[in-house]
C-alpha atoms as a PDB file:
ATOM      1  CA  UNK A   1     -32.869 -34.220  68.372  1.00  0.00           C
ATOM      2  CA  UNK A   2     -34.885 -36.485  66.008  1.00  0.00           C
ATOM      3  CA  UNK A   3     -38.855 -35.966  65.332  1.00  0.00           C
ATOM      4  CA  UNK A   4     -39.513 -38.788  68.434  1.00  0.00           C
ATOM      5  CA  UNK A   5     -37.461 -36.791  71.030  1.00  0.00           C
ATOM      6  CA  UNK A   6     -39.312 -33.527  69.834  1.00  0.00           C
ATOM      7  CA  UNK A   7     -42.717 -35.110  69.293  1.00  0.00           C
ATOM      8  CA  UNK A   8     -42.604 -36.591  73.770  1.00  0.00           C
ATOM      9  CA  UNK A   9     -40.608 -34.098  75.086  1.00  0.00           C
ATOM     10  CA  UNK A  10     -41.503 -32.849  78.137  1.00  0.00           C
ATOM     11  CA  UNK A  11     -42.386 -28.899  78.015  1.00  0.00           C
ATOM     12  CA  UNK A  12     -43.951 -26.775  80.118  1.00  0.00           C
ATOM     13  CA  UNK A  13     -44.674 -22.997  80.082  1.00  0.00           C
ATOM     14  CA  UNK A  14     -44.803 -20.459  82.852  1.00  0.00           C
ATOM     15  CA  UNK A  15     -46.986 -17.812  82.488  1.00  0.00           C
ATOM     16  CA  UNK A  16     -46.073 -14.440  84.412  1.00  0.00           C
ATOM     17  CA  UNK A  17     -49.736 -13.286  85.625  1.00  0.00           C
ATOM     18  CA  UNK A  18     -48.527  -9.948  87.493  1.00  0.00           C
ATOM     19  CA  UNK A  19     -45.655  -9.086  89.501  1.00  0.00           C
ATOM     20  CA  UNK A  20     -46.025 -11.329  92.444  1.00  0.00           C
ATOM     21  CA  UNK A  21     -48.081 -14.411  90.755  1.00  0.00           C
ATOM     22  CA  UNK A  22     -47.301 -17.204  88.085  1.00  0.00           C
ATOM     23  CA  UNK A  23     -48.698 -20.560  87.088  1.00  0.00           C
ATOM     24  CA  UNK A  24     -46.579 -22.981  85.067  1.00  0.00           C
ATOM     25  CA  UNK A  25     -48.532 -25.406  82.878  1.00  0.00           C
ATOM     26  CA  UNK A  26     -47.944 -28.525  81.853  1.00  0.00           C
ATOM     27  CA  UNK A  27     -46.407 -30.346  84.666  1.00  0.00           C
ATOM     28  CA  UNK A  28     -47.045 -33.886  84.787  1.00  0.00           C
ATOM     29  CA  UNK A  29     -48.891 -34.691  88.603  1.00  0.00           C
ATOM     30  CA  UNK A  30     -45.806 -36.432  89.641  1.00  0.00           C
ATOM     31  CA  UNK A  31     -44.049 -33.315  89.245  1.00  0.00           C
ATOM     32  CA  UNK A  32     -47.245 -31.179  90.573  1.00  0.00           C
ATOM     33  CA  UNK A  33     -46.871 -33.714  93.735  1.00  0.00           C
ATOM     34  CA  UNK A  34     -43.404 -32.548  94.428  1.00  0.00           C
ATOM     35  CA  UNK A  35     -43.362 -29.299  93.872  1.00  0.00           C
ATOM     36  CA  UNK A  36     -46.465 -28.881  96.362  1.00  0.00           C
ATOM     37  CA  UNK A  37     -44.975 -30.841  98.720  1.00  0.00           C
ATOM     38  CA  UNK A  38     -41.388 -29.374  98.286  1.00  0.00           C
ATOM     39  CA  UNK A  39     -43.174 -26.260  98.804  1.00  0.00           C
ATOM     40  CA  UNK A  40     -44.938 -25.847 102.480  1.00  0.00           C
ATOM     41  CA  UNK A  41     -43.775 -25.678 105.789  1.00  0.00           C
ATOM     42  CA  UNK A  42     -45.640 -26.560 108.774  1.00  0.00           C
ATOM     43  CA  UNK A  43     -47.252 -23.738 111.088  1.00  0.00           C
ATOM     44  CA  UNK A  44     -46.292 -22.506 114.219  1.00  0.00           C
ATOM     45  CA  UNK A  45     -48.825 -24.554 116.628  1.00  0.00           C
ATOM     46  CA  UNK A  46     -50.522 -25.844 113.869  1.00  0.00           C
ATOM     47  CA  UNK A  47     -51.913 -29.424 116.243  1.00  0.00           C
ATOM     48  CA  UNK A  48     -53.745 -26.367 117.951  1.00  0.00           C
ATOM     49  CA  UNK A  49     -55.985 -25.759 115.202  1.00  0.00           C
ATOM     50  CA  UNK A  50     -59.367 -26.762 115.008  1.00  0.00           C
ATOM     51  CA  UNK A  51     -59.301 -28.041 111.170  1.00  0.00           C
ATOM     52  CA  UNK A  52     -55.900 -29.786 111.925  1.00  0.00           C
ATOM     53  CA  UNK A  53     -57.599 -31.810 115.074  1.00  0.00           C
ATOM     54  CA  UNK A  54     -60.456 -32.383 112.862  1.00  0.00           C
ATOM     55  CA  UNK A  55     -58.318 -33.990 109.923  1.00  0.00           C
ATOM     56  CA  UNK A  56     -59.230 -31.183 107.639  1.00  0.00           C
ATOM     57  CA  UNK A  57     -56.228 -29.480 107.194  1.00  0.00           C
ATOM     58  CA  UNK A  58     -52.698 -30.970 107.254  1.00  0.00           C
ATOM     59  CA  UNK A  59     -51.298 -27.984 108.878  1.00  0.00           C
ATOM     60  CA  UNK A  60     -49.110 -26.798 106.060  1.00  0.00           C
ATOM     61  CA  UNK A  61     -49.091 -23.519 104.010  1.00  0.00           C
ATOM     62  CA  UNK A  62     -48.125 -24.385 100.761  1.00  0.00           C
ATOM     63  CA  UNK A  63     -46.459 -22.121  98.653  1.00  0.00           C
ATOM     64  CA  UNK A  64     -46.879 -23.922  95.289  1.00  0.00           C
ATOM     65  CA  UNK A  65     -50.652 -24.905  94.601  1.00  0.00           C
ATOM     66  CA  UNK A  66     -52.115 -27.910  92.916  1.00  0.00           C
ATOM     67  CA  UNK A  67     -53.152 -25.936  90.348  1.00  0.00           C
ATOM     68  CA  UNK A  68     -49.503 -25.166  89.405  1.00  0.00           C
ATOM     69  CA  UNK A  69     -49.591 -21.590  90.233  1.00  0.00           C
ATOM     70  CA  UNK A  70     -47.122 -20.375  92.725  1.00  0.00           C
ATOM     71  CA  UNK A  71     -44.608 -17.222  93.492  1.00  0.00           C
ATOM     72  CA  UNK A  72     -42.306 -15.105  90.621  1.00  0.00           C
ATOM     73  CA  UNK A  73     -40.139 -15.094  93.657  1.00  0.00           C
ATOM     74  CA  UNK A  74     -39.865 -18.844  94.009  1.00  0.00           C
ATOM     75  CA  UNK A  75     -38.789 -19.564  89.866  1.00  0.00           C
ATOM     76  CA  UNK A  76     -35.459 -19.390  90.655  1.00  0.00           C
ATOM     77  CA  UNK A  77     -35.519 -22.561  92.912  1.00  0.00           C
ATOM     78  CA  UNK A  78     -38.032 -24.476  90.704  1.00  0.00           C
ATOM     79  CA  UNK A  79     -36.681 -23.741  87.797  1.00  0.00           C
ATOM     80  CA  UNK A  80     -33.830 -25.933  88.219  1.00  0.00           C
ATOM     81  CA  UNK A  81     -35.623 -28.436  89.974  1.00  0.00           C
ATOM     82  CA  UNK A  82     -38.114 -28.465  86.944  1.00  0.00           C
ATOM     83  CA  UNK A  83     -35.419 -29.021  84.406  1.00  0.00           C
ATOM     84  CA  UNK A  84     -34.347 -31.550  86.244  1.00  0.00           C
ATOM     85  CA  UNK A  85     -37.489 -33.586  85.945  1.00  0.00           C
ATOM     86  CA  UNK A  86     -36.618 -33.241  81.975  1.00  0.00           C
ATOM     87  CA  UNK A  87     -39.173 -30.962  80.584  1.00  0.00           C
ATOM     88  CA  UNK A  88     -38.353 -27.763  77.886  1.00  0.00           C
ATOM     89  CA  UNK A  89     -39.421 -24.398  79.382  1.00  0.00           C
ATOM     90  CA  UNK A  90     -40.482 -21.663  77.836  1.00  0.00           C
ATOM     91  CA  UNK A  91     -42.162 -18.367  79.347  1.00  0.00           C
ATOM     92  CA  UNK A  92     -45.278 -16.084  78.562  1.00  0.00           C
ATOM     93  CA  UNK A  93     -45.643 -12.640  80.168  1.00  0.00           C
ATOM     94  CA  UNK A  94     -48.882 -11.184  80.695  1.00  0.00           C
ATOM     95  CA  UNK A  95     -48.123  -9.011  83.062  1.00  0.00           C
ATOM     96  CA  UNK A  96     -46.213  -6.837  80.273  1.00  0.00           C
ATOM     97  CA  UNK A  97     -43.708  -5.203  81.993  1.00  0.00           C
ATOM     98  CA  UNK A  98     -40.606  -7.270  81.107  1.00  0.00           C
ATOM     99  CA  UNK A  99     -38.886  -7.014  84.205  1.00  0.00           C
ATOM    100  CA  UNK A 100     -37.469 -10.228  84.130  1.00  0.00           C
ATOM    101  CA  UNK A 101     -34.952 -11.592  81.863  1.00  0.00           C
ATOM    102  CA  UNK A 102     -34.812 -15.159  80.641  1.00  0.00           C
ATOM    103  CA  UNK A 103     -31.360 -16.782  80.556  1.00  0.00           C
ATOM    104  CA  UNK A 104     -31.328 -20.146  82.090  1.00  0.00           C
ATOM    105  CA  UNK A 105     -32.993 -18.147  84.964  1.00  0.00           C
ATOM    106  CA  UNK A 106     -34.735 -15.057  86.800  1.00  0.00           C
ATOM    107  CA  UNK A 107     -32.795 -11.891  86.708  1.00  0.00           C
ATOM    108  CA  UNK A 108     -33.873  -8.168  87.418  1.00  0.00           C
ATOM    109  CA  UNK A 109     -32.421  -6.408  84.781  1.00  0.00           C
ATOM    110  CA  UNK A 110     -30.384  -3.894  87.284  1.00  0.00           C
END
């Protein structure tokens, strides 16, 4: 890798906030955009709801948020998806309890 190719790559870092929660940080929007779309499914009877009839809501709970913070549960599905939009991960925990083991991946260390 020359000094150009380490000077634009593409890196991001996801930070482990506690055992459930995680944001990952610096994620272009395009990639923000997907990932928030890729990442909500449509309620049961949501065209019932007020705010949906109103054009407030889009009737979606989204389970990645435009703030980039989303589920330790979910990393093993973006992950991949966020290597292949090119960027260089690498992971902070400040949670502290090192239950999760980095190796191309999320494993409990069973």
């Amino acid at each position: 890798m020359n000094i150009i190719e380490r000077t634009f790559a593409k890196k991001a870092k996801i930070i482990v906030l506690d055992e459930v929660n995680c944001t990952i940080v610096g994620l272009q929007p395009d990639a923000v955009e997907y990932f928030v779309n890729e990442y909500a499914i449509k309620t049961e009877n949501y065209y019932h709801n007020v705010a949906y009839q109103l054009g407030k809501w889009d009737g979606r709970i989204r389970f990645f948020s435009d703030t980039s913070k989303t589920y330790v549960y979910l990393l093993p599905k973006i992950i991949p998806a966020i290597e292949a939009f090119g960027y260089k991960m690498e992971l902070e925990d400040r949670w502290g309890w090192n239950y999760l083991s980095w190796n191309r991946g999320w494993k409990n260390p069973d």
